[in-house]
C-alpha atoms as a PDB file:
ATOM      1  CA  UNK A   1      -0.561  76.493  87.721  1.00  0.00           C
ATOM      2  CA  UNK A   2       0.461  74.723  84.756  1.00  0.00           C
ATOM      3  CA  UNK A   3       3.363  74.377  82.940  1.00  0.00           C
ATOM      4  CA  UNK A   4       2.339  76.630  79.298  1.00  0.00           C
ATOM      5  CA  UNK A   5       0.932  79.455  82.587  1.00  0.00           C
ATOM      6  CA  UNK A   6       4.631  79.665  84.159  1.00  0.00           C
ATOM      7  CA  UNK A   7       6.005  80.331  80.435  1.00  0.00           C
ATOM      8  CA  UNK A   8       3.503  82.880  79.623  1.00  0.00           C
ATOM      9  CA  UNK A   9       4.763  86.553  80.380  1.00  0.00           C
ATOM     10  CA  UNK A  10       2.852  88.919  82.552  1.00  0.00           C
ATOM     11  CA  UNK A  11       0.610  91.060  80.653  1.00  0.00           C
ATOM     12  CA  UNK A  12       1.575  94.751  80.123  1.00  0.00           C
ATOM     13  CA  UNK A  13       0.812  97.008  83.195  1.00  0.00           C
ATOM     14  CA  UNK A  14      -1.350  99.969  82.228  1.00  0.00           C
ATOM     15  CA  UNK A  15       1.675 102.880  82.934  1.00  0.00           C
ATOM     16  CA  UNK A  16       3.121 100.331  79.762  1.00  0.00           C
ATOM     17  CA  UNK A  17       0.390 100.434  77.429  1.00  0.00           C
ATOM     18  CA  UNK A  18      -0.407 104.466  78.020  1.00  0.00           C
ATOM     19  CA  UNK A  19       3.214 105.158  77.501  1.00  0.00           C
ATOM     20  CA  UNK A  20       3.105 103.070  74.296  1.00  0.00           C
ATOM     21  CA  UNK A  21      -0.019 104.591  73.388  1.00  0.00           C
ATOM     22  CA  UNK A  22       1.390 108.287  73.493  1.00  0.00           C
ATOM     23  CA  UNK A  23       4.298 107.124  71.427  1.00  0.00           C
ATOM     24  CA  UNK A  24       2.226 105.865  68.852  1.00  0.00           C
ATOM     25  CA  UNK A  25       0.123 108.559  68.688  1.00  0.00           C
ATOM     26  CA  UNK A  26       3.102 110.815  68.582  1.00  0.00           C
ATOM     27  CA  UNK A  27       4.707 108.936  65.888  1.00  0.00           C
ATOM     28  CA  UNK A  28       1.389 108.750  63.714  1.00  0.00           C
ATOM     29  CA  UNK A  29       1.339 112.715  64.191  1.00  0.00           C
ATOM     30  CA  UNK A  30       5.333 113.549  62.874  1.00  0.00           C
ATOM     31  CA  UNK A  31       4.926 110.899  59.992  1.00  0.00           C
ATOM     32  CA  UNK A  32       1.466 112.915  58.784  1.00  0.00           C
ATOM     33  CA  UNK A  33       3.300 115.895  59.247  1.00  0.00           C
ATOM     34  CA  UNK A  34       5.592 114.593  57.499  1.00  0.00           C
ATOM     35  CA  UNK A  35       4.125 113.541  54.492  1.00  0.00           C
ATOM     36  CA  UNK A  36       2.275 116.593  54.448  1.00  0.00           C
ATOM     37  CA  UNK A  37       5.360 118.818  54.109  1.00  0.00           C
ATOM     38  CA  UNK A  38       6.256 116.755  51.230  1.00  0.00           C
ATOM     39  CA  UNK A  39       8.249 118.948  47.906  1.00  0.00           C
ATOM     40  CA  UNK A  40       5.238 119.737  45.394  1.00  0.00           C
ATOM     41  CA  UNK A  41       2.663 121.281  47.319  1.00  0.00           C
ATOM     42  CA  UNK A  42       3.180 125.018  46.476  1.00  0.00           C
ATOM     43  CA  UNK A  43       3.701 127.476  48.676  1.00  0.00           C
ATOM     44  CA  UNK A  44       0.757 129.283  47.946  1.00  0.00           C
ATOM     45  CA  UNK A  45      -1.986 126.395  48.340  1.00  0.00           C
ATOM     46  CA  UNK A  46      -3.960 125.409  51.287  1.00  0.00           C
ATOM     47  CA  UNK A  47      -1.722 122.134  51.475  1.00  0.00           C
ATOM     48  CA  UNK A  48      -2.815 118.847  51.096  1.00  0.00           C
ATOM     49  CA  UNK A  49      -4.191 116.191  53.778  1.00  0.00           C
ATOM     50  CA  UNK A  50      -2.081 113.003  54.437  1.00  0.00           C
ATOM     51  CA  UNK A  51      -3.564 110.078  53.056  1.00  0.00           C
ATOM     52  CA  UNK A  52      -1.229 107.838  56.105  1.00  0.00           C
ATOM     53  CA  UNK A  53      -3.532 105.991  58.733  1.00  0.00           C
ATOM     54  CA  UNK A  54      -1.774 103.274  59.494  1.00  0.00           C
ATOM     55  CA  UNK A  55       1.931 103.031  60.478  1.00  0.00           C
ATOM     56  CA  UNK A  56       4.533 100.440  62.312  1.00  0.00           C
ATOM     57  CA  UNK A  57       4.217 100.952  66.062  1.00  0.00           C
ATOM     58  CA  UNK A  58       7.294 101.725  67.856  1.00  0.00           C
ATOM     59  CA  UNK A  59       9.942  98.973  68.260  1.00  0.00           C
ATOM     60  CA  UNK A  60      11.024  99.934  71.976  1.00  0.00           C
ATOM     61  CA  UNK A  61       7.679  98.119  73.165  1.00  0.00           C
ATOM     62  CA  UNK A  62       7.344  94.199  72.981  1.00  0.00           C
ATOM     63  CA  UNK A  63       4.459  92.829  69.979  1.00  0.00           C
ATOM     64  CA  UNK A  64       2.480  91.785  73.653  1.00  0.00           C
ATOM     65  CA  UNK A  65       1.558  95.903  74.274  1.00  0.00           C
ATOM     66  CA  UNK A  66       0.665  96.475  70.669  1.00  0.00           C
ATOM     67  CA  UNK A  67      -2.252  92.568  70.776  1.00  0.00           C
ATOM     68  CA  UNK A  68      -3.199  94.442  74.067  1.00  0.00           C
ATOM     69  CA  UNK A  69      -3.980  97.567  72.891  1.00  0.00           C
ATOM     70  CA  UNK A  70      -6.009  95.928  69.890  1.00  0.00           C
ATOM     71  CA  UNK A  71      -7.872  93.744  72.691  1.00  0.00           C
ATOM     72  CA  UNK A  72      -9.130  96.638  74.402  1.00  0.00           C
ATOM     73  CA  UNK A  73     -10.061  98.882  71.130  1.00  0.00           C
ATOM     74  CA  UNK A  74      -7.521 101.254  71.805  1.00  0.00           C
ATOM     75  CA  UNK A  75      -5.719 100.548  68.666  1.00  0.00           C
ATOM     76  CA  UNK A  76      -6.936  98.373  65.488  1.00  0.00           C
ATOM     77  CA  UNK A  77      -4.559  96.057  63.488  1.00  0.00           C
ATOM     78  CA  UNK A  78      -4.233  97.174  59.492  1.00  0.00           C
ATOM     79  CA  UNK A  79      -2.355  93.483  59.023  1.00  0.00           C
ATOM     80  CA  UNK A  80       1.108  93.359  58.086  1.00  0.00           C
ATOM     81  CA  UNK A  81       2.734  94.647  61.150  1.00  0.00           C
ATOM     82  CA  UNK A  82       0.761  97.887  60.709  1.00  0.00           C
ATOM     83  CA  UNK A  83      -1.708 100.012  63.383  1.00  0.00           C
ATOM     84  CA  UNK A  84      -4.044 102.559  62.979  1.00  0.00           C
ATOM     85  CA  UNK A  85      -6.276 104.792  66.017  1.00  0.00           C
ATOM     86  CA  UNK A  86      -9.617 103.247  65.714  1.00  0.00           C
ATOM     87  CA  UNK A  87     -12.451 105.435  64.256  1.00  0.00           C
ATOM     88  CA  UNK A  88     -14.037 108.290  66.817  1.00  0.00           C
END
């Protein structure tokens, strides 16, 4: 084992990366929501579809989760900090 192996942490266990998972996708959800219930769309119309994909992920999980769940196609990096669910 090498010196630059003892300094690397361990990766994320997989109970980690489905818990962050399910908090992303719950946060993606409530800030859609959100935008969607935005003042201006009457209250009459059909409402209007969020135009958010892409959003910070949660803070409470370390960047090493988030390069993880990119590595594995779970997620896909929008660049500048931000993540979006990968096309279906």
């Amino acid at each position: 084992m090498s010196s630059s192996d003892a300094s690397q942490p361990p990766p994320p266990s997989p109970k980690e990366l489905k818990a962050a998972l399910k908090a992303f996708k719950k946060r993606l959800k409530l800030t859609c929501l959100d935008d969607q219930s935005r003042i201006g769309v009457g209250p009459m119309s059909s409402g209007r579809k969020s135009g958010i994909v892409a959003i910070m992920p949660p803070d409470q999980y370390p960047r090493a989760v988030w390069d993880e769940l990119v590595r594995q196609g779970r997620l896909k990096n929008a660049g500048s900090g931000l993540y979006e669910l990968p096309p279906t």
